[in-house]
N, C-alpha and C. Protein backbone atom coordinates (compact mmCIF):
# COMPACT_ATOMS: atom_id res chain seq x y z
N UNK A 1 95.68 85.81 127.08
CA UNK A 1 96.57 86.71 126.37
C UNK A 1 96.78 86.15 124.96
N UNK A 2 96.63 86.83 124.20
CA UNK A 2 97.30 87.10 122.48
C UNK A 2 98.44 86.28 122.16
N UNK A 3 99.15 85.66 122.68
CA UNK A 3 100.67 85.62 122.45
C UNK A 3 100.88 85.98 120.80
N UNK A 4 100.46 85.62 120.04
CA UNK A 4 100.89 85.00 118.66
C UNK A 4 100.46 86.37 118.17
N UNK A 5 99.23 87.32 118.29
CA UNK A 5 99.13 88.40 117.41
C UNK A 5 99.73 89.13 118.51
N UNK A 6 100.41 89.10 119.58
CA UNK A 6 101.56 89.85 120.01
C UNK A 6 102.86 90.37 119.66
N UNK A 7 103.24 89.04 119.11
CA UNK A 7 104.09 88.51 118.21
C UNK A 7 104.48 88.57 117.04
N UNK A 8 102.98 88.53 116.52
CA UNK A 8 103.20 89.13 114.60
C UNK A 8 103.14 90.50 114.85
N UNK A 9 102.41 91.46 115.45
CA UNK A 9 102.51 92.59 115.64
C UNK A 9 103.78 93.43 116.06
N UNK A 10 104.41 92.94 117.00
CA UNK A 10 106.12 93.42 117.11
C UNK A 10 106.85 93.16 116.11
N UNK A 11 106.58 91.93 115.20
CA UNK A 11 107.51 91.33 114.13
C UNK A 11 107.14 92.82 112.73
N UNK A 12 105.89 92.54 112.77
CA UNK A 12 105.68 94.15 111.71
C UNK A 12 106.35 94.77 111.64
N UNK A 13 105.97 95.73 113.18
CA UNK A 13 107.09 96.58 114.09
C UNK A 13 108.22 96.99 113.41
N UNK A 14 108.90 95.59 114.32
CA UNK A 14 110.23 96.16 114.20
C UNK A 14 110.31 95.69 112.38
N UNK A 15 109.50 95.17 111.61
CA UNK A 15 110.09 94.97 110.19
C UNK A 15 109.42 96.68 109.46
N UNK A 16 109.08 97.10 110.04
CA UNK A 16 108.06 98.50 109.06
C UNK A 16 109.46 99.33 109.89
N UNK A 17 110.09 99.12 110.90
CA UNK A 17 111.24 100.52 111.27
C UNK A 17 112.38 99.87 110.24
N UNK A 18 113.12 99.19 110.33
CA UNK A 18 113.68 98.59 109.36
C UNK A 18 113.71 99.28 108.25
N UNK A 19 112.74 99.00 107.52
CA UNK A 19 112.18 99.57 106.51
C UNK A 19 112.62 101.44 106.04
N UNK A 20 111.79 101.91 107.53
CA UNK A 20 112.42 103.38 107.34
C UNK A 20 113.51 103.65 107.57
N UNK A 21 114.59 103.13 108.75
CA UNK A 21 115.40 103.31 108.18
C UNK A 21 116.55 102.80 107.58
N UNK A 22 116.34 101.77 106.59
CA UNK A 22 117.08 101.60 105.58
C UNK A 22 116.52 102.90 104.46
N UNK A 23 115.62 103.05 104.17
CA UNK A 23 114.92 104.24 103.42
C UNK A 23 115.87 105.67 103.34
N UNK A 24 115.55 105.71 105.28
CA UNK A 24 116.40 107.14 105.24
C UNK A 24 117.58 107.23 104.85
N UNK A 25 118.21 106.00 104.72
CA UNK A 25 119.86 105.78 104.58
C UNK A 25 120.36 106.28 103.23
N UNK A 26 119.09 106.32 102.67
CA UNK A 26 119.24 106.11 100.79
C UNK A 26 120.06 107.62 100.12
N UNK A 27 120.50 107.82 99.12
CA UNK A 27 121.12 108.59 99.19
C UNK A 27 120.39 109.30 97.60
N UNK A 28 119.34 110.79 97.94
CA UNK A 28 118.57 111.08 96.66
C UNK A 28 119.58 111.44 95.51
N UNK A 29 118.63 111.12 94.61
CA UNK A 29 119.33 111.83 93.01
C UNK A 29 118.79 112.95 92.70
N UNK A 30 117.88 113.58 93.25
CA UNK A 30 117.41 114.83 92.78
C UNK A 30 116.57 115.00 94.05
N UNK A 31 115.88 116.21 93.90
CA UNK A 31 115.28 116.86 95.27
C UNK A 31 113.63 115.68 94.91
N UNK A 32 113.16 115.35 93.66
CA UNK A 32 112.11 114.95 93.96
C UNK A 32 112.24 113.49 94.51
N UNK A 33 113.67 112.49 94.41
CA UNK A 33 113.41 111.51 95.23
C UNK A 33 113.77 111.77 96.18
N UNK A 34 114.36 112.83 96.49
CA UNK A 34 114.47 112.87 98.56
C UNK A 34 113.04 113.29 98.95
N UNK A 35 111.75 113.90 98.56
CA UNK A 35 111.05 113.47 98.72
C UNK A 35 110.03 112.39 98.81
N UNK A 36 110.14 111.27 97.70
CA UNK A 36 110.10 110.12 97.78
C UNK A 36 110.54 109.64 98.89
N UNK A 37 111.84 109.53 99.33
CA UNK A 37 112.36 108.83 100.14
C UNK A 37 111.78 109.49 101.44
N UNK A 38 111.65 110.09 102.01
CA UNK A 38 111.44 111.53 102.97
C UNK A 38 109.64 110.40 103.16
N UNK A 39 108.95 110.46 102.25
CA UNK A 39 107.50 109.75 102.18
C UNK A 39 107.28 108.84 102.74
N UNK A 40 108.35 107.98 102.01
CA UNK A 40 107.97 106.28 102.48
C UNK A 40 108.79 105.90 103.88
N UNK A 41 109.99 107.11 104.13
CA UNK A 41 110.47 106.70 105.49
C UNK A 41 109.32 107.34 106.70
N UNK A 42 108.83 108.27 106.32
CA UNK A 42 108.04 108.40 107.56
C UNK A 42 106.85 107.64 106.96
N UNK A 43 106.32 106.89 106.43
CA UNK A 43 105.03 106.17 106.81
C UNK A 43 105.60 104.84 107.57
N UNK A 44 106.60 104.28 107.03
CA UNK A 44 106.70 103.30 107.53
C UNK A 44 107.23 103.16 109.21
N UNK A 45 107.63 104.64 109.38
CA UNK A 45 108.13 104.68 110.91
C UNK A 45 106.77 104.61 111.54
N UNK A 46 105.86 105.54 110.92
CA UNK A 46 104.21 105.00 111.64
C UNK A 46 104.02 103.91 111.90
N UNK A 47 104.07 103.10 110.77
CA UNK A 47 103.44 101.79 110.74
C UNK A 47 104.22 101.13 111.61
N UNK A 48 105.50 101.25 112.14
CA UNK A 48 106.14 100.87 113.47
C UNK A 48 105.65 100.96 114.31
N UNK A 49 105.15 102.36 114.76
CA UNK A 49 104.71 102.72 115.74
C UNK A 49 103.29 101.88 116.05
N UNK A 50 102.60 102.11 115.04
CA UNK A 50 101.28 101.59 115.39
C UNK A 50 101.62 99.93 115.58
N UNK A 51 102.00 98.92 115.04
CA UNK A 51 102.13 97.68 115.30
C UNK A 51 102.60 97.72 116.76
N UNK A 52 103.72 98.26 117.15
CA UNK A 52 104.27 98.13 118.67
C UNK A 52 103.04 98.67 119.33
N UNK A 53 102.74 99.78 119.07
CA UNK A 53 101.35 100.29 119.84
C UNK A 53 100.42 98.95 120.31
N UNK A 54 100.08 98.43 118.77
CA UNK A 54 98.85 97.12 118.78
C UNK A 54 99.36 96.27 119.66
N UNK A 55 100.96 95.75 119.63
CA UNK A 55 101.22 94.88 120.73
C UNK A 55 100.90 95.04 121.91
N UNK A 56 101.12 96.16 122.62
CA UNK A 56 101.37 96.64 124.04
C UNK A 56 99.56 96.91 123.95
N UNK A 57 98.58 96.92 123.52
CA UNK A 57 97.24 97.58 123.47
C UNK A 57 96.90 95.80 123.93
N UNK A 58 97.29 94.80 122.38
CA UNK A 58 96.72 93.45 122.60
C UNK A 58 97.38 92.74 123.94
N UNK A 59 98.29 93.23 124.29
CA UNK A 59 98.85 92.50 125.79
C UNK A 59 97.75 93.36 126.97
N UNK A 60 97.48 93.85 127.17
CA UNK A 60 96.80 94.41 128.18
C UNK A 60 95.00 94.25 127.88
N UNK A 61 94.61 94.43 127.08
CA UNK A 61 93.31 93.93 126.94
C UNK A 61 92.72 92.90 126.02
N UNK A 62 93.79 92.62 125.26
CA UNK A 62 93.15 91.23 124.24
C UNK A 62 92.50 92.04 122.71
N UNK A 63 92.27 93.22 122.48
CA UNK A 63 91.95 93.54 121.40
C UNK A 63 92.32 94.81 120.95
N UNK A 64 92.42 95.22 119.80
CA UNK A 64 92.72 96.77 119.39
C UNK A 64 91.56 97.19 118.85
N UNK A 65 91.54 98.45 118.50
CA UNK A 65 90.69 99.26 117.46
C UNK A 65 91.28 98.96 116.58
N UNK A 66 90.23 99.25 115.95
CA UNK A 66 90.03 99.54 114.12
C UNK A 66 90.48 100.63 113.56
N UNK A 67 90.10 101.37 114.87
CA UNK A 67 90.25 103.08 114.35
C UNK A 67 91.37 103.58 114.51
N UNK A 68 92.40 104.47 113.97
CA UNK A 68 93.15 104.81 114.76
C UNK A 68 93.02 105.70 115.69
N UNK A 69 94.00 106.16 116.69
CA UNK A 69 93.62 106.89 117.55
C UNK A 69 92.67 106.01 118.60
N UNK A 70 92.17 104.74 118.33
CA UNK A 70 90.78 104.16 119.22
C UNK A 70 91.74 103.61 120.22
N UNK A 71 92.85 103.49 120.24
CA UNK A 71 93.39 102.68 121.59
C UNK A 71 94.58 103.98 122.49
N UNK A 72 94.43 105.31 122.14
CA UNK A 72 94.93 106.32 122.60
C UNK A 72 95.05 106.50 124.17
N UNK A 73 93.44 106.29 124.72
CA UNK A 73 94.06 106.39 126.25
C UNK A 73 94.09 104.82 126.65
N UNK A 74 94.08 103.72 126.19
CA UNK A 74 94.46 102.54 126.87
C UNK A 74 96.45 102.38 126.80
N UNK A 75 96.96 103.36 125.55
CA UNK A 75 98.01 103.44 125.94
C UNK A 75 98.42 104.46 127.20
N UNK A 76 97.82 105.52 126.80
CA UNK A 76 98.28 106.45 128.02
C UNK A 76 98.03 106.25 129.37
N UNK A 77 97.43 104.82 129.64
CA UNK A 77 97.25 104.43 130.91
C UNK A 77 98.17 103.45 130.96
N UNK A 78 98.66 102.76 130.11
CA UNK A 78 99.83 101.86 130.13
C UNK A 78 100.94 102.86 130.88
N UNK A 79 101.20 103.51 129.82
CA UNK A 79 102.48 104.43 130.21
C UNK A 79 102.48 104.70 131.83
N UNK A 80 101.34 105.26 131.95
CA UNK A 80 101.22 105.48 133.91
C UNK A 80 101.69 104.07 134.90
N UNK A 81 100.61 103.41 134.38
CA UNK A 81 100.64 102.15 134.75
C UNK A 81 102.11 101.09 134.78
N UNK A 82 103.13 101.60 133.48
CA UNK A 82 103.32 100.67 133.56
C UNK A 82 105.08 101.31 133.03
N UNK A 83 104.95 102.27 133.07
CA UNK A 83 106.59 103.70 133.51
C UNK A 83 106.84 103.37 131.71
N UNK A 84 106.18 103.30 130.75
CA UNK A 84 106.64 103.30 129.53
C UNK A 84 106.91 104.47 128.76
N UNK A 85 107.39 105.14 127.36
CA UNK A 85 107.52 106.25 127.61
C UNK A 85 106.08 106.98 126.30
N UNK A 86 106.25 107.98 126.52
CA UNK A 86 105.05 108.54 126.05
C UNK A 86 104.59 108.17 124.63
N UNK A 87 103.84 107.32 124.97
CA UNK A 87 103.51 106.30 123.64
C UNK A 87 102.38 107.01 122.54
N UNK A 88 101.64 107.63 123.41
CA UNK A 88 100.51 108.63 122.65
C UNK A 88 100.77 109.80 121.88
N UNK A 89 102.00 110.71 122.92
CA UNK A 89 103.09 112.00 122.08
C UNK A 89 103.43 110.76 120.68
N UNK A 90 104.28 110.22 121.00
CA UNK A 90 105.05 108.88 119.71
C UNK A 90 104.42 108.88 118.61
N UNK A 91 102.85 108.60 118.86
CA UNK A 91 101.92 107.96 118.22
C UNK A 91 101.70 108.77 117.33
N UNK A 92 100.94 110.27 117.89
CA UNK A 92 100.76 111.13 117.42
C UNK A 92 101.41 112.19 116.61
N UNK A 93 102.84 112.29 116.53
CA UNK A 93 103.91 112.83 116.21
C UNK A 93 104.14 111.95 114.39
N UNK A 94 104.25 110.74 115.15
CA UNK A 94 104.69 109.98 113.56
C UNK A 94 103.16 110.16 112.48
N UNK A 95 101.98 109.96 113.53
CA UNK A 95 100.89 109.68 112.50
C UNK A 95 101.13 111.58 111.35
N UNK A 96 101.01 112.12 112.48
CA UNK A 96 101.21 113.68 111.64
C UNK A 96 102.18 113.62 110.41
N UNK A 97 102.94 113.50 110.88
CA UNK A 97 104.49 113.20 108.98
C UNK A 97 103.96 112.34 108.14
N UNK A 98 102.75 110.59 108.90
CA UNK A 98 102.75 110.15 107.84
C UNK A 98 101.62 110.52 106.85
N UNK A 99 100.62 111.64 107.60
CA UNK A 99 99.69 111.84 106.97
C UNK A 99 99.82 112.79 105.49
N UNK A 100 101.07 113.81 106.33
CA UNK A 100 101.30 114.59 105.41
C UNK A 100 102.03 114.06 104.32
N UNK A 101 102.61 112.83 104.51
CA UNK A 101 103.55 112.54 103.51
C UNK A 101 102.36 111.58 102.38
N UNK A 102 101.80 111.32 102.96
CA UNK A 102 100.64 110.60 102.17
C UNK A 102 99.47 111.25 101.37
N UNK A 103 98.98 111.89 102.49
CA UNK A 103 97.89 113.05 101.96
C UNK A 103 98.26 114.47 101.64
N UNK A 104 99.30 114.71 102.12
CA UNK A 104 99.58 116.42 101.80
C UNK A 104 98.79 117.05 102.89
N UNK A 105 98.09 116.66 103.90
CA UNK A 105 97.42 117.00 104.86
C UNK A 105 98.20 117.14 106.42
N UNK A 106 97.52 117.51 107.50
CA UNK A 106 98.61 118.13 108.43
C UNK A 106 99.90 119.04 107.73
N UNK A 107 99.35 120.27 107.63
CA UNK A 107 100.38 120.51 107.05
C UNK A 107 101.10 121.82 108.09
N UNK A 108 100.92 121.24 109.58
CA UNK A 108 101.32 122.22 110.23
C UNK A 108 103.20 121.23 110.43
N UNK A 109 103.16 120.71 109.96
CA UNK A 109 104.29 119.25 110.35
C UNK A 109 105.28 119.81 108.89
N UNK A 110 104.88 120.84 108.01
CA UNK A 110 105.59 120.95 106.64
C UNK A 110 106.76 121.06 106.80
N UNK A 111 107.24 122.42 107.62
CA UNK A 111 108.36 122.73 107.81
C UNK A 111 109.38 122.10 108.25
N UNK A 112 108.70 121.10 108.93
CA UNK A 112 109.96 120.02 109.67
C UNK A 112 109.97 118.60 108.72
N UNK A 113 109.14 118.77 107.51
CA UNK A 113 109.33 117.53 106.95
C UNK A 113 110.64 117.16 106.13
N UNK A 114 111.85 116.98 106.96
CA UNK A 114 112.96 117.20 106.45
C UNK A 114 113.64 115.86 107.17
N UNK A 115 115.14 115.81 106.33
CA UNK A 115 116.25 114.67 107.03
C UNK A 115 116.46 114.61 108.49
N UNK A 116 116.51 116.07 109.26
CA UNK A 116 116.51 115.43 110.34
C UNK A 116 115.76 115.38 110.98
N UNK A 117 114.87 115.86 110.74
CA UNK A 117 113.51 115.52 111.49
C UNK A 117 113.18 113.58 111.65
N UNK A 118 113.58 113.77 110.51
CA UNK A 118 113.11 112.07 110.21
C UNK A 118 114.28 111.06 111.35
N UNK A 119 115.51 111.97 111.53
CA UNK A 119 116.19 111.07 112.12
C UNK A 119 116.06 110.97 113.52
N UNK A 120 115.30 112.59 113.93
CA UNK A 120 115.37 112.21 114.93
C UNK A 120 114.20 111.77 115.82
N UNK A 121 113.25 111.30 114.88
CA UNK A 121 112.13 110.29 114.85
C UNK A 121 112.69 109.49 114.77
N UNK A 122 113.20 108.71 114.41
CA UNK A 122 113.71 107.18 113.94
C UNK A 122 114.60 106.89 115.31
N UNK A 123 115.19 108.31 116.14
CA UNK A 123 115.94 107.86 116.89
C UNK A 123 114.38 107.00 118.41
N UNK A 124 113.36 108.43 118.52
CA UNK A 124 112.72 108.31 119.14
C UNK A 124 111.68 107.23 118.95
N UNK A 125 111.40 107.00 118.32
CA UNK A 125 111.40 105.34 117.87
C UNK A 125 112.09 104.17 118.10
N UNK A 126 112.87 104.20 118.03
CA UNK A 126 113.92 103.18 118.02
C UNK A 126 113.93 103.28 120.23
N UNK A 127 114.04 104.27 120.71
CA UNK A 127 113.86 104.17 121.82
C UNK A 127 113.00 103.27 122.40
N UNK A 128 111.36 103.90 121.85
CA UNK A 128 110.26 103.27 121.99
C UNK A 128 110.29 101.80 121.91
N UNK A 129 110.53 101.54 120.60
CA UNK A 129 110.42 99.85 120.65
C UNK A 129 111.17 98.99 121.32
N UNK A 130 112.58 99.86 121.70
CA UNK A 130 113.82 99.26 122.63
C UNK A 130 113.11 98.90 124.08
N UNK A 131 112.57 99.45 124.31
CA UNK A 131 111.72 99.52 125.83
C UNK A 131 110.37 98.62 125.92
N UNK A 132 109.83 98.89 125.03
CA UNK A 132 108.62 97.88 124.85
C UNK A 132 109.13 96.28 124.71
N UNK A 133 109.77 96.53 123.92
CA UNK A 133 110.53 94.70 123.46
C UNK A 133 110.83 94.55 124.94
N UNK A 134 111.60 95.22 125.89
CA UNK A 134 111.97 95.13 127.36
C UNK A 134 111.08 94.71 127.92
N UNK A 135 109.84 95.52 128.06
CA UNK A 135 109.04 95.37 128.98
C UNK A 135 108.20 94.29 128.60
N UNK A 136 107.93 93.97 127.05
CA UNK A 136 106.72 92.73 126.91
C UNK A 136 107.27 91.19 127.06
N UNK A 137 108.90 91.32 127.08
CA UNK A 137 109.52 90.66 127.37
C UNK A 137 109.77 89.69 128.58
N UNK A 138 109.32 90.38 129.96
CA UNK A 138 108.90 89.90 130.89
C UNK A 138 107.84 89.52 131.22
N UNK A 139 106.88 89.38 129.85
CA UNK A 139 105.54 89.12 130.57
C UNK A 139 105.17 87.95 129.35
N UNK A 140 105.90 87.84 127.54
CA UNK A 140 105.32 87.35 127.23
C UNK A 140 106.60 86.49 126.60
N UNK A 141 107.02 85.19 125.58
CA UNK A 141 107.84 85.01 125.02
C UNK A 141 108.02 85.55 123.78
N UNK A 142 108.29 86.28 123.63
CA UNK A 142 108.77 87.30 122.50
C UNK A 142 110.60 87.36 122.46
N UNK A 143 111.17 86.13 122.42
CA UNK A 143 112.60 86.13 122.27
C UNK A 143 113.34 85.75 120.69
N UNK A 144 112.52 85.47 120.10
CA UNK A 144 112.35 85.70 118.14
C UNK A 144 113.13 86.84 118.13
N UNK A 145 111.36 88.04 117.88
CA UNK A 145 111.31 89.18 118.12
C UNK A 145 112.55 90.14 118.69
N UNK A 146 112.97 89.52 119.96
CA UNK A 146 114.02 90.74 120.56
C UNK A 146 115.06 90.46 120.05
N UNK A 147 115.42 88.91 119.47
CA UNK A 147 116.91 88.30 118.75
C UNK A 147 117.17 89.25 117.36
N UNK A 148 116.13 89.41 116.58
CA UNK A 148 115.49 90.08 115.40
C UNK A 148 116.07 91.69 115.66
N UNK A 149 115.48 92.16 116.44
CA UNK A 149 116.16 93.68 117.11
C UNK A 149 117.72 93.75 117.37
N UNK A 150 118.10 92.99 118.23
CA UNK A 150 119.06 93.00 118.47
C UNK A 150 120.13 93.06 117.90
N UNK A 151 119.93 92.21 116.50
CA UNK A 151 120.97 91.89 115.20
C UNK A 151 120.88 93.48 114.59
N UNK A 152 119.88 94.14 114.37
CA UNK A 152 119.41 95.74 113.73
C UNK A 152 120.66 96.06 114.36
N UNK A 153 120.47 96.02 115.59
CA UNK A 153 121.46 97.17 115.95
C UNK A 153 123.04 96.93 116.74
N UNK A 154 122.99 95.81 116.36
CA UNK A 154 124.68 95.10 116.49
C UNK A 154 125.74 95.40 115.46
């Protein structure tokens, strides 16, 4: 087992959610930085996602893709396997906002590219990693990591 890129990978994690939402917290001066802000909070909720993803991918087989999307059903067999919650919906949900917020692409995600959309991603997120930190917790030492979380939301 990985321990250590287990480890930096949750540390990302939970430092790229952080990130969004302190972001979302921000308070715009005009409509074009609440888009700004609106941008960089959903990429970085991705980039949450995907690091926790990489953890829970590198704990179970020792390596990730390159690609994204390349470790899609080794999560969705986790989840079966292993009662986590729908890590692939997660996956796929955030990558969509961050694409559009990046590329202007997916733009079936436009209409909802708004405050609460974002929050209530950040909530479903914040779920996600709450549970994963749980579960990798019993299998690997990752008590940094969950001390790190814990303070977020104390």
């Amino acid at each position: 087992m990985k321990e250590k890129e287990i480890k930096d990978e949750l540390g990302m994690g939970v430092r790229a959610f952080v990130e969004a939402l302190s972001k979302s917290k921000e308070t715009p001066i005009d409509e074009f930085d609440k888009l700004r802000i609106l941008e960089t909070a959903f990429n970085r909720l991705f980039m949450a996602v995907e690091h926790v993803s990489n953890a829970l991918v590198l704990f179970e087989t020792g390596n990730v893709s390159s690609k994204h999307f390349g470790d899609i059903k080794k999560l969705e067999e986790m989840k079966e396997k292993y009662g986590l919650p729908d890590i692939p919906r997660i996956y796929d949900e955030t990558y969509k906002f961050r694409v559009f917020a990046d590329y202007r692409k997916r733009t079936d995600v436009k209409s909802n590219f708004n405050e609460q959309t974002l929050k209530d991603k950040i909530e479903n997120v914040k779920t996600f990693i709450g549970s994963t930190l749980k579960f990798l917790s019993e299998h690997v030492d990752i008590e940094d990591v969950k001390t790190r979380w814990e303070k977020i939301h104390s």
